[in-house]
Structure formats: C-alpha cells, structure tokens
C-alpha atoms as a PDB file:
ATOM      1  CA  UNK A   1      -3.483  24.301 -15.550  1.00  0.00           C
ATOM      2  CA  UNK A   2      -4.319  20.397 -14.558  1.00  0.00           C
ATOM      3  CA  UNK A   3      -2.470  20.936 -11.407  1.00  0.00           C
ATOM      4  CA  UNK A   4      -4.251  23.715 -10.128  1.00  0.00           C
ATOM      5  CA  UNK A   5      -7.716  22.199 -10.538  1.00  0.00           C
ATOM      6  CA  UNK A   6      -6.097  19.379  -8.741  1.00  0.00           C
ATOM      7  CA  UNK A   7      -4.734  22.338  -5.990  1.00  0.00           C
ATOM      8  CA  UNK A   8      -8.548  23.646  -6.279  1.00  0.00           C
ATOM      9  CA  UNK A   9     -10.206  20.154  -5.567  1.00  0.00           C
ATOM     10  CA  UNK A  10      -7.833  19.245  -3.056  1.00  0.00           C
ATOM     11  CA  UNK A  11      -8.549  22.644  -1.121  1.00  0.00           C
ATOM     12  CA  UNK A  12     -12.255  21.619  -1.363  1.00  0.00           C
ATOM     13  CA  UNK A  13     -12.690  18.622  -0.268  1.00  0.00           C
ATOM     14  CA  UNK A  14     -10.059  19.171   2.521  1.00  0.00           C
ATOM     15  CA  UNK A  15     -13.079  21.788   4.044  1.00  0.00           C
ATOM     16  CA  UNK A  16     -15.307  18.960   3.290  1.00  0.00           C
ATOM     17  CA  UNK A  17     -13.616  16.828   5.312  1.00  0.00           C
ATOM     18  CA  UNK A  18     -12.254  19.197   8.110  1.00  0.00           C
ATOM     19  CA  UNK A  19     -15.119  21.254   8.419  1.00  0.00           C
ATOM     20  CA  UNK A  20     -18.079  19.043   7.890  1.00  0.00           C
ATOM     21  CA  UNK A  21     -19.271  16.662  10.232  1.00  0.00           C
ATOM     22  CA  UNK A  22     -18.759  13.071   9.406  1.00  0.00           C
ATOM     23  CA  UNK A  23     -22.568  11.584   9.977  1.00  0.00           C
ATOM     24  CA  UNK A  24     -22.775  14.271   7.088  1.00  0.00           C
ATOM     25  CA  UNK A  25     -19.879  12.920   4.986  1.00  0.00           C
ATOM     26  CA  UNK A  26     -21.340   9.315   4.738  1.00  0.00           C
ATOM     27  CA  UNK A  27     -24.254  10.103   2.395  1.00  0.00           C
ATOM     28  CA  UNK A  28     -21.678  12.340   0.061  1.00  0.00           C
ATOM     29  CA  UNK A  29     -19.648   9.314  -0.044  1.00  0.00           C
ATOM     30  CA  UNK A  30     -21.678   6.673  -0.736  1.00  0.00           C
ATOM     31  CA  UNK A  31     -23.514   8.377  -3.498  1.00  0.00           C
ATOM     32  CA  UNK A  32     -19.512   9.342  -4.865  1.00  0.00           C
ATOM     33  CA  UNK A  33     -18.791   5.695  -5.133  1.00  0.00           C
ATOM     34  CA  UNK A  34     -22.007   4.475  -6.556  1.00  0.00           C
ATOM     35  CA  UNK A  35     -21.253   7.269  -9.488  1.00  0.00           C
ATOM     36  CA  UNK A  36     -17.623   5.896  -9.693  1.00  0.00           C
ATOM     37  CA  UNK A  37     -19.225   2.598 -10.165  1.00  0.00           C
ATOM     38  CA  UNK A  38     -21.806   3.404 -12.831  1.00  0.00           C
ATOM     39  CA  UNK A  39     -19.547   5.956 -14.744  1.00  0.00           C
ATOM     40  CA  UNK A  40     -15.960   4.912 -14.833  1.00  0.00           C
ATOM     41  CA  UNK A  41     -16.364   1.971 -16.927  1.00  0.00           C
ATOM     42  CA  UNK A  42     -12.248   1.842 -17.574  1.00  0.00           C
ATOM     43  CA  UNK A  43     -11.194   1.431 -14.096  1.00  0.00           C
ATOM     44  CA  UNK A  44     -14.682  -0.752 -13.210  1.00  0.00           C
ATOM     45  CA  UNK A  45     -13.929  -3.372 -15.990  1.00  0.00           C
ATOM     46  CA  UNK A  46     -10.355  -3.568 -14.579  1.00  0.00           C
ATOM     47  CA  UNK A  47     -11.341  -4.358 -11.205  1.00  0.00           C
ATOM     48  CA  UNK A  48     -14.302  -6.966 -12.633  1.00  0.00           C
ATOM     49  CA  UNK A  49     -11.585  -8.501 -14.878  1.00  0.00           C
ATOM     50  CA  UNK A  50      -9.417  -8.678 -11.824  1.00  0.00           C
ATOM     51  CA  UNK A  51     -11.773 -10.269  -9.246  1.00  0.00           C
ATOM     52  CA  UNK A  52     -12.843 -12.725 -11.797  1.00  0.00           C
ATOM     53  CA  UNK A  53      -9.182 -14.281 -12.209  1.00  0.00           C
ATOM     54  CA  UNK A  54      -9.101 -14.391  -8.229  1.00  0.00           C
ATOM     55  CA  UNK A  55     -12.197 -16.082  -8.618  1.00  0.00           C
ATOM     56  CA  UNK A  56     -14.131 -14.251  -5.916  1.00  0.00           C
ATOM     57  CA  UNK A  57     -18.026 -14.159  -5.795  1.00  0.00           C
ATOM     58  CA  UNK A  58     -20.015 -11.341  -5.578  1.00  0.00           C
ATOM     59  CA  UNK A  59     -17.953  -9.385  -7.690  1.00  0.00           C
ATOM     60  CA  UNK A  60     -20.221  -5.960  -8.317  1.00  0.00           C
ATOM     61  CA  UNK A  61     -20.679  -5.791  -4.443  1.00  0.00           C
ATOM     62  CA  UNK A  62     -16.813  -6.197  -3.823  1.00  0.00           C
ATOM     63  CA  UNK A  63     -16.088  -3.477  -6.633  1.00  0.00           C
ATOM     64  CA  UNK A  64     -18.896  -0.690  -5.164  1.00  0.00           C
ATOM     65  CA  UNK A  65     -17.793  -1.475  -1.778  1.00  0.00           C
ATOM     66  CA  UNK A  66     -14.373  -1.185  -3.064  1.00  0.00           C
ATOM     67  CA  UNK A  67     -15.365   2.368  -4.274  1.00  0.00           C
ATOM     68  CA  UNK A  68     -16.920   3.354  -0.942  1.00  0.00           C
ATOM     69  CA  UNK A  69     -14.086   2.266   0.859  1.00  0.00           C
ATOM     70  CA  UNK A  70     -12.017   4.454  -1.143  1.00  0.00           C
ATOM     71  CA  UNK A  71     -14.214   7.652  -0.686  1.00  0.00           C
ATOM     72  CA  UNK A  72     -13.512   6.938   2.913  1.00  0.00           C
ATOM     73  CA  UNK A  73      -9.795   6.486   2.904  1.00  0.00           C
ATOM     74  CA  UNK A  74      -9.227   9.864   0.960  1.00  0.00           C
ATOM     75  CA  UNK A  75     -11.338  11.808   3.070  1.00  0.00           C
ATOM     76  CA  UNK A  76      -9.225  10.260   6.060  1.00  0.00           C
ATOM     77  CA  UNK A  77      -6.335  11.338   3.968  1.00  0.00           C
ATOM     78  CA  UNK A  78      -7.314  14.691   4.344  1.00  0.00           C
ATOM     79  CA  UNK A  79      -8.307  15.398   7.602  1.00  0.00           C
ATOM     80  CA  UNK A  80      -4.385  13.663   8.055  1.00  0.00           C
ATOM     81  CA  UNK A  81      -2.500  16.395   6.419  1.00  0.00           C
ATOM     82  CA  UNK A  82      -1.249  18.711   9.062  1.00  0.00           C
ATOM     83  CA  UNK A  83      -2.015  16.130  12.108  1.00  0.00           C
ATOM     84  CA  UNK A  84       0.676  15.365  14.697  1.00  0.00           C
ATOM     85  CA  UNK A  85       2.229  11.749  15.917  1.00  0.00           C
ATOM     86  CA  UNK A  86      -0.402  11.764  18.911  1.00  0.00           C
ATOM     87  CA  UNK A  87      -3.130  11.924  16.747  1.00  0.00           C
ATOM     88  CA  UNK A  88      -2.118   9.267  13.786  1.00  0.00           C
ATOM     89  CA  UNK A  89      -1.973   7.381  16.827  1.00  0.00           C
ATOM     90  CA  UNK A  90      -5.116   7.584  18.108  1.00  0.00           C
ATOM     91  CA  UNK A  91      -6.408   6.393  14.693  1.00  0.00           C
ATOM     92  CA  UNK A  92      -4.363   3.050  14.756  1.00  0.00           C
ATOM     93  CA  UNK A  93      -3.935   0.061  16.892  1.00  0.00           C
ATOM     94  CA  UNK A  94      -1.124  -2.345  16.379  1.00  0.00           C
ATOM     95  CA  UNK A  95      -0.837  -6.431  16.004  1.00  0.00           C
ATOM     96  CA  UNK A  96       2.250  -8.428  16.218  1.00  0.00           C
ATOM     97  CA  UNK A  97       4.613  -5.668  16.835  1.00  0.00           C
ATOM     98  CA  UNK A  98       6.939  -7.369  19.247  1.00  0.00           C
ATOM     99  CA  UNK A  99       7.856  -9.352  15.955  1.00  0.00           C
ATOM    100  CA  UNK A 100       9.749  -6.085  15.677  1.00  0.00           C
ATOM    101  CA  UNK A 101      11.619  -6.210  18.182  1.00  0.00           C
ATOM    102  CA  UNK A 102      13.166  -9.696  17.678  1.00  0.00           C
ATOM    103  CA  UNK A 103      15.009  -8.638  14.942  1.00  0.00           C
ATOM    104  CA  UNK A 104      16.096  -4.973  16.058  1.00  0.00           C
ATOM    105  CA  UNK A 105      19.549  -6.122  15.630  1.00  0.00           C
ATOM    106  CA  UNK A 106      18.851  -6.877  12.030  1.00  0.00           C
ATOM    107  CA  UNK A 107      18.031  -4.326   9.184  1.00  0.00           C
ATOM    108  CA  UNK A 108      14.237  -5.101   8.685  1.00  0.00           C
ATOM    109  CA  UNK A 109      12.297  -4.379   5.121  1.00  0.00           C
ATOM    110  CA  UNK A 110       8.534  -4.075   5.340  1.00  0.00           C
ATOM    111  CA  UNK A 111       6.730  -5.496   3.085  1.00  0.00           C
ATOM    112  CA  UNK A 112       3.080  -4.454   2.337  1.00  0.00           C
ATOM    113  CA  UNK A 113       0.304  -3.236  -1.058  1.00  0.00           C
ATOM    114  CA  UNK A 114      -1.803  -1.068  -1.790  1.00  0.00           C
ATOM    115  CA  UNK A 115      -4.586  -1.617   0.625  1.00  0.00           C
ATOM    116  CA  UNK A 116      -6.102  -0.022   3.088  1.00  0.00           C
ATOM    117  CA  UNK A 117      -5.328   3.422   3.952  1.00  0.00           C
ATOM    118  CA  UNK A 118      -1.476   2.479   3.215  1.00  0.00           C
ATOM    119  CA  UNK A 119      -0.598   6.627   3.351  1.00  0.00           C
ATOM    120  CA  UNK A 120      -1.596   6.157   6.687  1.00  0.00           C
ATOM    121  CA  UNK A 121       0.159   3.461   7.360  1.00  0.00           C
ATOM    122  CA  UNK A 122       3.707   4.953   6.709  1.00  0.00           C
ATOM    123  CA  UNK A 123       2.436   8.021   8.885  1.00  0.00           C
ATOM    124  CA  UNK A 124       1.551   5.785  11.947  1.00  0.00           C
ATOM    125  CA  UNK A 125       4.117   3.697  11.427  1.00  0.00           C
ATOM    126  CA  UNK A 126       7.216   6.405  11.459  1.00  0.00           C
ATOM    127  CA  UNK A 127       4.803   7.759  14.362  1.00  0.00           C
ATOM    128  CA  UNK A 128       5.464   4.610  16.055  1.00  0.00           C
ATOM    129  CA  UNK A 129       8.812   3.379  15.716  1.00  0.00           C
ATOM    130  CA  UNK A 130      10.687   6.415  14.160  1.00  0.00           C
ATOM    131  CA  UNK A 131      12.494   7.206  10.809  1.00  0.00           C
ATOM    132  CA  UNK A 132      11.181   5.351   7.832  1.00  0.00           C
ATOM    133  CA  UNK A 133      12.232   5.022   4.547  1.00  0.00           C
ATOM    134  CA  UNK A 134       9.540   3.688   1.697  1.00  0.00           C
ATOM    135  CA  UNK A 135      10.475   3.229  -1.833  1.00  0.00           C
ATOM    136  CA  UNK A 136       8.434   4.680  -4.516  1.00  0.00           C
ATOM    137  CA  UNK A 137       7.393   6.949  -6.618  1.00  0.00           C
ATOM    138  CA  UNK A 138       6.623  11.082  -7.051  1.00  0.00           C
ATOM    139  CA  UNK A 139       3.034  11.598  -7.924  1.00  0.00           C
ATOM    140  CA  UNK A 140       2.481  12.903 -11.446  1.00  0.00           C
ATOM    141  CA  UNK A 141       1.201  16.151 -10.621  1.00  0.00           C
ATOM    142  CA  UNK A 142       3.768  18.201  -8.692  1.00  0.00           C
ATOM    143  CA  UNK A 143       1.816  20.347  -6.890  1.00  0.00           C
ATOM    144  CA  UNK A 144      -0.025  17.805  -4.711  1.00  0.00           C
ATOM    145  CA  UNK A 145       3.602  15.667  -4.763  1.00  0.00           C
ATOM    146  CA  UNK A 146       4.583  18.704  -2.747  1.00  0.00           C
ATOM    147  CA  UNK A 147       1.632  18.778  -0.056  1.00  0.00           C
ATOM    148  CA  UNK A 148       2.131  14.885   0.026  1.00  0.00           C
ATOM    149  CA  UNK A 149       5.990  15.422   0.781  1.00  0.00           C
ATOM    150  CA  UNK A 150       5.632  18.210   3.204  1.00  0.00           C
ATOM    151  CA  UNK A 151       3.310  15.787   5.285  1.00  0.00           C
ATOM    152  CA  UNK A 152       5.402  12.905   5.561  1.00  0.00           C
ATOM    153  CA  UNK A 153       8.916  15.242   6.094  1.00  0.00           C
ATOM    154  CA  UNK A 154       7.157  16.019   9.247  1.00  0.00           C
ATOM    155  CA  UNK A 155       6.801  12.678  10.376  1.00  0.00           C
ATOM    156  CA  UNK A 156      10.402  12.112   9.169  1.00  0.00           C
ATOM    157  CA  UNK A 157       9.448   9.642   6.148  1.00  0.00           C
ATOM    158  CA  UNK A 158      11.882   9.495   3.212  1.00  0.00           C
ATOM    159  CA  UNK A 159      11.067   8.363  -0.169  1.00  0.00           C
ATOM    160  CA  UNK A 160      13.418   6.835  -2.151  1.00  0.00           C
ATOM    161  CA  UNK A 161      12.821   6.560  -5.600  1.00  0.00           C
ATOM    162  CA  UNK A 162      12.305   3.102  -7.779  1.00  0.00           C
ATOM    163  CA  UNK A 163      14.678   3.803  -9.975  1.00  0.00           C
ATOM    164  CA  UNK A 164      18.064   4.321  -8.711  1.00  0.00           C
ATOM    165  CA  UNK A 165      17.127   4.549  -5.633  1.00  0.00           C
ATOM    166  CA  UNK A 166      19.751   1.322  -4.746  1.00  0.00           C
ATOM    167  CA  UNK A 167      22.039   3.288  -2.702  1.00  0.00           C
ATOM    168  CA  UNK A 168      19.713   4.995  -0.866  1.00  0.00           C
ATOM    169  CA  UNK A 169      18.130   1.400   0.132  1.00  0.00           C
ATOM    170  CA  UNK A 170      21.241   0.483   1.027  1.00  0.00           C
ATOM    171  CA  UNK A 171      22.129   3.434   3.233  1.00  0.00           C
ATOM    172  CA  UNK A 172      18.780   3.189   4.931  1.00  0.00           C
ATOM    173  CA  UNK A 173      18.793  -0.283   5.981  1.00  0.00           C
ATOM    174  CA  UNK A 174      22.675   0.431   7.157  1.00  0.00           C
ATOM    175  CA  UNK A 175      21.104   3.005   9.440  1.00  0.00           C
ATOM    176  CA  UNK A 176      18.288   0.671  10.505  1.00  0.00           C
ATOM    177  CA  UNK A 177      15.936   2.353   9.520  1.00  0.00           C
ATOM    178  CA  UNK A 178      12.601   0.840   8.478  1.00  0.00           C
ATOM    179  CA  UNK A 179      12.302   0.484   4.917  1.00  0.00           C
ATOM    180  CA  UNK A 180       8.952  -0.122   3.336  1.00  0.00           C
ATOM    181  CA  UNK A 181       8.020  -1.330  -0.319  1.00  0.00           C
ATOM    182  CA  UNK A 182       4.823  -1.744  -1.652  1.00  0.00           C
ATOM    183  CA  UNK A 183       5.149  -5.233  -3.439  1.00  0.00           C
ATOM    184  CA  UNK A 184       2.169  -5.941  -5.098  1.00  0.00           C
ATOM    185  CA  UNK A 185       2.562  -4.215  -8.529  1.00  0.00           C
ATOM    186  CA  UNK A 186       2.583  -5.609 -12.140  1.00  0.00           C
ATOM    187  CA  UNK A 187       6.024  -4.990 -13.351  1.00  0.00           C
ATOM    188  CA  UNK A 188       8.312  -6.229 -16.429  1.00  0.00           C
ATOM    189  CA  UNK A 189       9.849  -9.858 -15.740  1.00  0.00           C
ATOM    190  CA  UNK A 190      13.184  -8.576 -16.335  1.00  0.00           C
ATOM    191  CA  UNK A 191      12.764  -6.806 -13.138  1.00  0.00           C
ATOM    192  CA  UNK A 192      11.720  -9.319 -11.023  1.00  0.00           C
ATOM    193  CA  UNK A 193      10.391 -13.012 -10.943  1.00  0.00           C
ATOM    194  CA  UNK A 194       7.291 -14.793 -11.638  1.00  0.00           C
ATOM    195  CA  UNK A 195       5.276 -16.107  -8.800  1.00  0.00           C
ATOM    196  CA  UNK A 196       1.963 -17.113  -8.160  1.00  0.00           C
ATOM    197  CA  UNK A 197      -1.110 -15.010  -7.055  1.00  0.00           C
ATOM    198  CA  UNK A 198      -4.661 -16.608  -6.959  1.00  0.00           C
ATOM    199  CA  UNK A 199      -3.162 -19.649  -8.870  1.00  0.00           C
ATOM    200  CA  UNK A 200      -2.254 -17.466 -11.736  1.00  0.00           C
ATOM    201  CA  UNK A 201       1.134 -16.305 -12.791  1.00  0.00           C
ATOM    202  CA  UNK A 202       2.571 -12.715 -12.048  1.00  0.00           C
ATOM    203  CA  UNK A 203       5.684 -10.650 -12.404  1.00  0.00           C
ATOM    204  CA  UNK A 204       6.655  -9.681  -8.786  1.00  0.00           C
ATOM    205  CA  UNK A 205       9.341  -7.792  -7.364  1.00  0.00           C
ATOM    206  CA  UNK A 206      12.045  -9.147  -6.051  1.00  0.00           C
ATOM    207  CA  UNK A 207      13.583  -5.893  -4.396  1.00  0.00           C
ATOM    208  CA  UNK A 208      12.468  -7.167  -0.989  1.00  0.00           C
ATOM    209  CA  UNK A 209      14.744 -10.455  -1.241  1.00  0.00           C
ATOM    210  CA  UNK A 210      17.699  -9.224  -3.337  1.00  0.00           C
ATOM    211  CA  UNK A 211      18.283  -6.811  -0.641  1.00  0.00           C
ATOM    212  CA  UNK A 212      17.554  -8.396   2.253  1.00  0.00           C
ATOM    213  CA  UNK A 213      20.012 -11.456   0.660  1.00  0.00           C
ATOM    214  CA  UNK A 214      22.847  -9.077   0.518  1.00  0.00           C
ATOM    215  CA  UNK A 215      22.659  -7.197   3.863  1.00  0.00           C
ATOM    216  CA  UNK A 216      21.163  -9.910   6.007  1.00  0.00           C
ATOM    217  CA  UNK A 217      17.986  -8.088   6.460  1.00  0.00           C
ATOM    218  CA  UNK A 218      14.443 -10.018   7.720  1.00  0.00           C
ATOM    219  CA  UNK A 219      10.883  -9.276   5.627  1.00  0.00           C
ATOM    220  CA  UNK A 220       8.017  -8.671   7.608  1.00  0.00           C
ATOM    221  CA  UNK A 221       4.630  -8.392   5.420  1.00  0.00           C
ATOM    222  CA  UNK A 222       2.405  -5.789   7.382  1.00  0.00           C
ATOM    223  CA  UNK A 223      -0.806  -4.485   6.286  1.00  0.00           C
ATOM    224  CA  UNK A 224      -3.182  -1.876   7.434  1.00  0.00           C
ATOM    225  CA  UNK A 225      -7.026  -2.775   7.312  1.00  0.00           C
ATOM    226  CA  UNK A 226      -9.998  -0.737   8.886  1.00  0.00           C
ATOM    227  CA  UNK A 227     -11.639  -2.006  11.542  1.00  0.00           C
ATOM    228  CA  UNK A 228     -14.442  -0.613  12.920  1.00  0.00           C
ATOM    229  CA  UNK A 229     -14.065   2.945  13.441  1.00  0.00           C
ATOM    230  CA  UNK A 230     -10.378   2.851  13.561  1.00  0.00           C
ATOM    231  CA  UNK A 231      -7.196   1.503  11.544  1.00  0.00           C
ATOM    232  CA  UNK A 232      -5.451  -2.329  12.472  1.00  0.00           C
ATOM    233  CA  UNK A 233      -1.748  -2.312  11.520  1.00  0.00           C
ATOM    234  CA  UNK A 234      -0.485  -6.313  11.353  1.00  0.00           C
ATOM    235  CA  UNK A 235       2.982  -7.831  11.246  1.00  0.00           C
ATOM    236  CA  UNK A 236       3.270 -11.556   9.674  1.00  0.00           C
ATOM    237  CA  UNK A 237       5.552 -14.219  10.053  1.00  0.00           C
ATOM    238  CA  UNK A 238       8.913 -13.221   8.877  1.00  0.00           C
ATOM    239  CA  UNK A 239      10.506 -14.141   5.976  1.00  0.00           C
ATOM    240  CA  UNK A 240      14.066 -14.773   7.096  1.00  0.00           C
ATOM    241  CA  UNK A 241      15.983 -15.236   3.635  1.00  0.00           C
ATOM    242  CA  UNK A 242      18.969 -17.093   5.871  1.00  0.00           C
ATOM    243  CA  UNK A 243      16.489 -19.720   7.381  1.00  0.00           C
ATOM    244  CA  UNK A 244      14.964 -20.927   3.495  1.00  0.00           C
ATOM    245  CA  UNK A 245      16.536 -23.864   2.190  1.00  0.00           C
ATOM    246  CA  UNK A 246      16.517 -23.969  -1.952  1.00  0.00           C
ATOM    247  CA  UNK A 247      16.366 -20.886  -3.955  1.00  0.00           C
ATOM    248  CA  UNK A 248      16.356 -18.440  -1.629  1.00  0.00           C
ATOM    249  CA  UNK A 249      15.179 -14.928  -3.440  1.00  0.00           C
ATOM    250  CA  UNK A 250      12.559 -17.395  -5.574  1.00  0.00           C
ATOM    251  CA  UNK A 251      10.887 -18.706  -2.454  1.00  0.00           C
ATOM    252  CA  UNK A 252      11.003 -15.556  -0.557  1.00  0.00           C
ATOM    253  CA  UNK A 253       9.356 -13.330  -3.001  1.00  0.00           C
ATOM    254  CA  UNK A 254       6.646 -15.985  -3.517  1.00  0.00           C
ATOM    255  CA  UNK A 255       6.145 -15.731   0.407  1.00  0.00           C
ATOM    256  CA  UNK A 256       5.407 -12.288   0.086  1.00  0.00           C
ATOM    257  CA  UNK A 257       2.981 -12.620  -2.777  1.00  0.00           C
ATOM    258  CA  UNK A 258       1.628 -15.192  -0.410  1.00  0.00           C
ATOM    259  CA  UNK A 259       1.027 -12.470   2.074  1.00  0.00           C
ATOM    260  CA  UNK A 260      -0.702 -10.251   0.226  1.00  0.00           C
ATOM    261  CA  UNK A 261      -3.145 -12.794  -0.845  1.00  0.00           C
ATOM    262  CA  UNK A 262      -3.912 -14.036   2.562  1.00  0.00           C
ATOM    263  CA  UNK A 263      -5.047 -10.379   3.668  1.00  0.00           C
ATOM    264  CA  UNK A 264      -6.682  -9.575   0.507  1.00  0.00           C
ATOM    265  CA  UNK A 265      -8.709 -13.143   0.680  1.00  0.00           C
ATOM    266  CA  UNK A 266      -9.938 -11.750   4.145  1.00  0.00           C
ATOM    267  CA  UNK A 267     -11.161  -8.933   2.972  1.00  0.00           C
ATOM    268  CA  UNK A 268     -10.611  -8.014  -1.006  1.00  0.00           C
ATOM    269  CA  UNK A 269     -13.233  -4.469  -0.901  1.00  0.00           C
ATOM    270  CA  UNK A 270     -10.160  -2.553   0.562  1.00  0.00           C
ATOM    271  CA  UNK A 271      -7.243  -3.814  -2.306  1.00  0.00           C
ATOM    272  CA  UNK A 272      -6.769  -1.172  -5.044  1.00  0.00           C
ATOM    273  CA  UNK A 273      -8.335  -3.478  -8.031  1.00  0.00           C
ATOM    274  CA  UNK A 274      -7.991  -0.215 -10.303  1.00  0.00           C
ATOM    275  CA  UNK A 275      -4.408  -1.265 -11.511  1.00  0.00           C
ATOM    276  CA  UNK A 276      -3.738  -4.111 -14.086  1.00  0.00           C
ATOM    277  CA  UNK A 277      -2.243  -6.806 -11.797  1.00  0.00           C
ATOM    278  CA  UNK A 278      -2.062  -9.842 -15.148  1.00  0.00           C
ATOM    279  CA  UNK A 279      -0.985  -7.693 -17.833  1.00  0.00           C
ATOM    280  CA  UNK A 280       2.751  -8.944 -17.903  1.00  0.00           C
ATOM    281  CA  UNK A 281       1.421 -12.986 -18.492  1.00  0.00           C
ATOM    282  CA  UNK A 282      -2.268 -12.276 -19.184  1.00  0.00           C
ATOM    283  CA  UNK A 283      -2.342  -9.023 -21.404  1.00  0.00           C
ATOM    284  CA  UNK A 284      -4.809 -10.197 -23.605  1.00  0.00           C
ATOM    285  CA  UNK A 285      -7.787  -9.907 -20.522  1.00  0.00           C
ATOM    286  CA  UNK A 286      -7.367  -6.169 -20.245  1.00  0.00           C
ATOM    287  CA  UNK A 287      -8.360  -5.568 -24.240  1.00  0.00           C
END
C-alpha cells in the first residue's frame, strides 16, 4: 500500500516538474521547504545538532536553505528520468577532468557524499566517460528502486551492493571501470576507522583505501555542486595510496574525510544534514 502512494506521488510531481514551467515551480518550492523546516522537527533537530558540532554560523538559514535546495534537486531528479546522455550533459560542466586521464592506466575509485544532486552525478558522469559502477544500496521501497534502476541501466550504471558486494568491486575495477562510493556515512567502527571531521571524531569507511591498497587503484574525491543555473562536477587531488609514507589505509581515508569537508565548508546548504553523522562516538547528541 506505502509503495503505491509513493508510485502515486512520484507520478505527480513528475507532471509537476515536466509539465509546469519552472518560474512556476520556484514559489511551490520554496513554500515546500519552509513547511519542511517548521514541521519536521526530527530531521530539523538533526541537521541543527549537526551544524552546531561543525561549528557553522547561521545555522537556521543553512538548514531552510538546505531544504530549498533539496526541493530543487528532486524536482531536477525528475525531469532526469527518461533523459538521454546529450541532455545530462547539457546540465553539467566539468573541472579537473584531465586528472582522469593521468591515471587511465590505473583502476580509479571515486570518491564523493551525499551532496549536491549526487543521482545526477553518476548519470553525467557514466554520460561522460562510460560504464560506472557505484556501491550502495536498494531503496526501501521497491517500486521506486525499480524506476531508479531502469534509469541508470540506461546510462549503463551498475550498483553493487554494500554488503557482499567485494567481488563485484573487484571485478569492476579489473575492468576499469569507474567505481564510485559515497564515503561520508556514519557506520560501525568495526567496519572502518576513525578519522576526523570538523575536529570531531567519526567512523569512516575505509572501502576506498582497502581496495585501492590491494589492486593498485588511485582515489579521486569528486563532487557535484550547483552553480548557477547548471551543475559543476570537480575532481581533487588524488589520493595515491602507493605515494603515502606511514599507515597507508589510516592516512588515506582521513584524506578523503578531508575532502568532503573542504567542499562542504564552501558551501554546507547543499550536504544532506538529515542523517546522524556523530552517532558512532557522539550518540548521546542525537537524544
């Protein structure tokens, strides 16, 4: 029953956002977010706990404009579903890419979060420079996993799954094709290593590292981050596990926490703030 009022909503707003024109859209979505800010209190107090323990000013205007920026990246989700390479394209511009190419020789693992319009991101990116395989997760209701899915088969996107999803990895990167992990997720220690984040301690995966130790694979943080009226798509400075001197899968992972926080510090309205990125050292915050 859930997922077909998800089916319903999804149909919905899809005409909203195909059909309607986007001067129009604005008003809807900035009165969405400012209801999203005054009624969801859970997901609000996480992102005000959140913000606080990065220390950032103007907290309530980063969260609403958080919201906003949000309303806008689903609605751009939308009007996605069904478009072809040309026009993801057209909706992104590219930074740094020709770090790319100096290590097409080499299996390369991009690293990025959840920021931005990061669905796009895998779509422009396999657009771009072919196959790509991102590790994660199926959504929870199957219905819109399958919509999801059928989108990114077109664009010849694979998703390997979290959990036993090793092999996979492995084959992918073997294949060299780009693999992609979002990195910026509170997990259990046990599966990964704490680093630091705004000064304070997190668990963080150290997928990225682990496997790019064992088949001699670079890390390139990328992030996608609107820009005016389109999409910017940046490659960093690569993390090349066989140039770091000391504990190599400790520093590495810490490099790419380092990452995240450097394009979040730029511009922290478009990070997802919803999820609980302390719990594992800080639980007590989130009560």
């Amino acid at each position: 029953m859930v997922d077909y009022l998800y089916l319903g909503l999804y149909y919905i707003f899809r005409a909203i956002a195909i059909y309607t024109p986007q001067n129009l859209q604005r008003p809807f979505l900035n009165a969405l977010a400012k209801l999203f800010y005054k009624f969801d209190k859970k997901h609000t107090n996480i992102m005000r706990i959140n913000l606080k323990m990065c220390k950032f000013d103007n907290i309530e205007e980063i969260i609403l404009n958080t919201y906003r920026n949000f309303a806008y990246f689903g609605m751009e989700f939308l009007r996605n579903q069904n478009s072809t390479k040309e026009q993801i394209l057209a909706k992104v511009d590219f930074k740094n890419e020709k770090i790319l190419d100096k290590f097409k020789d080499r299996p390369i693992i991009i690293t990025t979060a959840h920021y931005g319009n990061w669905e796009l991101f895998s779509l422009a990116m396999a657009a771009k420079f072919g196959p790509v395989s991102i590790v994660g997760r199926n959504l929870d209701s199957p219905v819109m996993d399958k919509i999801l899915s059928k989108n990114r088969s077109k664009f010849n996107i694979e998703v390997i799954p979290k959990s036993g999803g090793a092999k996979m990895i492995i084959k992918a990167l073997q294949k060299r094709c780009l693999l992609g992990i979002l990195v910026d997720q509170n997990i259990d220690i046990k599966d990964g290593l704490e680093c630091k984040f705004f000064s304070n301690k997190i668990a963080h995966t150290h997928a990225a590292s682990i496997f790019a130790s064992k088949l001699n694979a670079v890390i390139i943080p990328a992030f996608i981050q609107r820009v005016g009226s389109k999409n910017l798509i940046s490659f960093y400075d690569p993390i090349d596990i066989n140039l770091i001197n000391g504990d190599k899968i400790k520093i590495a992972t810490q490099l790419q926490s380092d990452a995240t926080q450097m394009v979040i510090s730029s511009k922290p309205d478009e990070y997802f703030w919803m999820h609980k990125k302390f719990k594992h050292f800080y639980p007590e915050i989130y009560k």
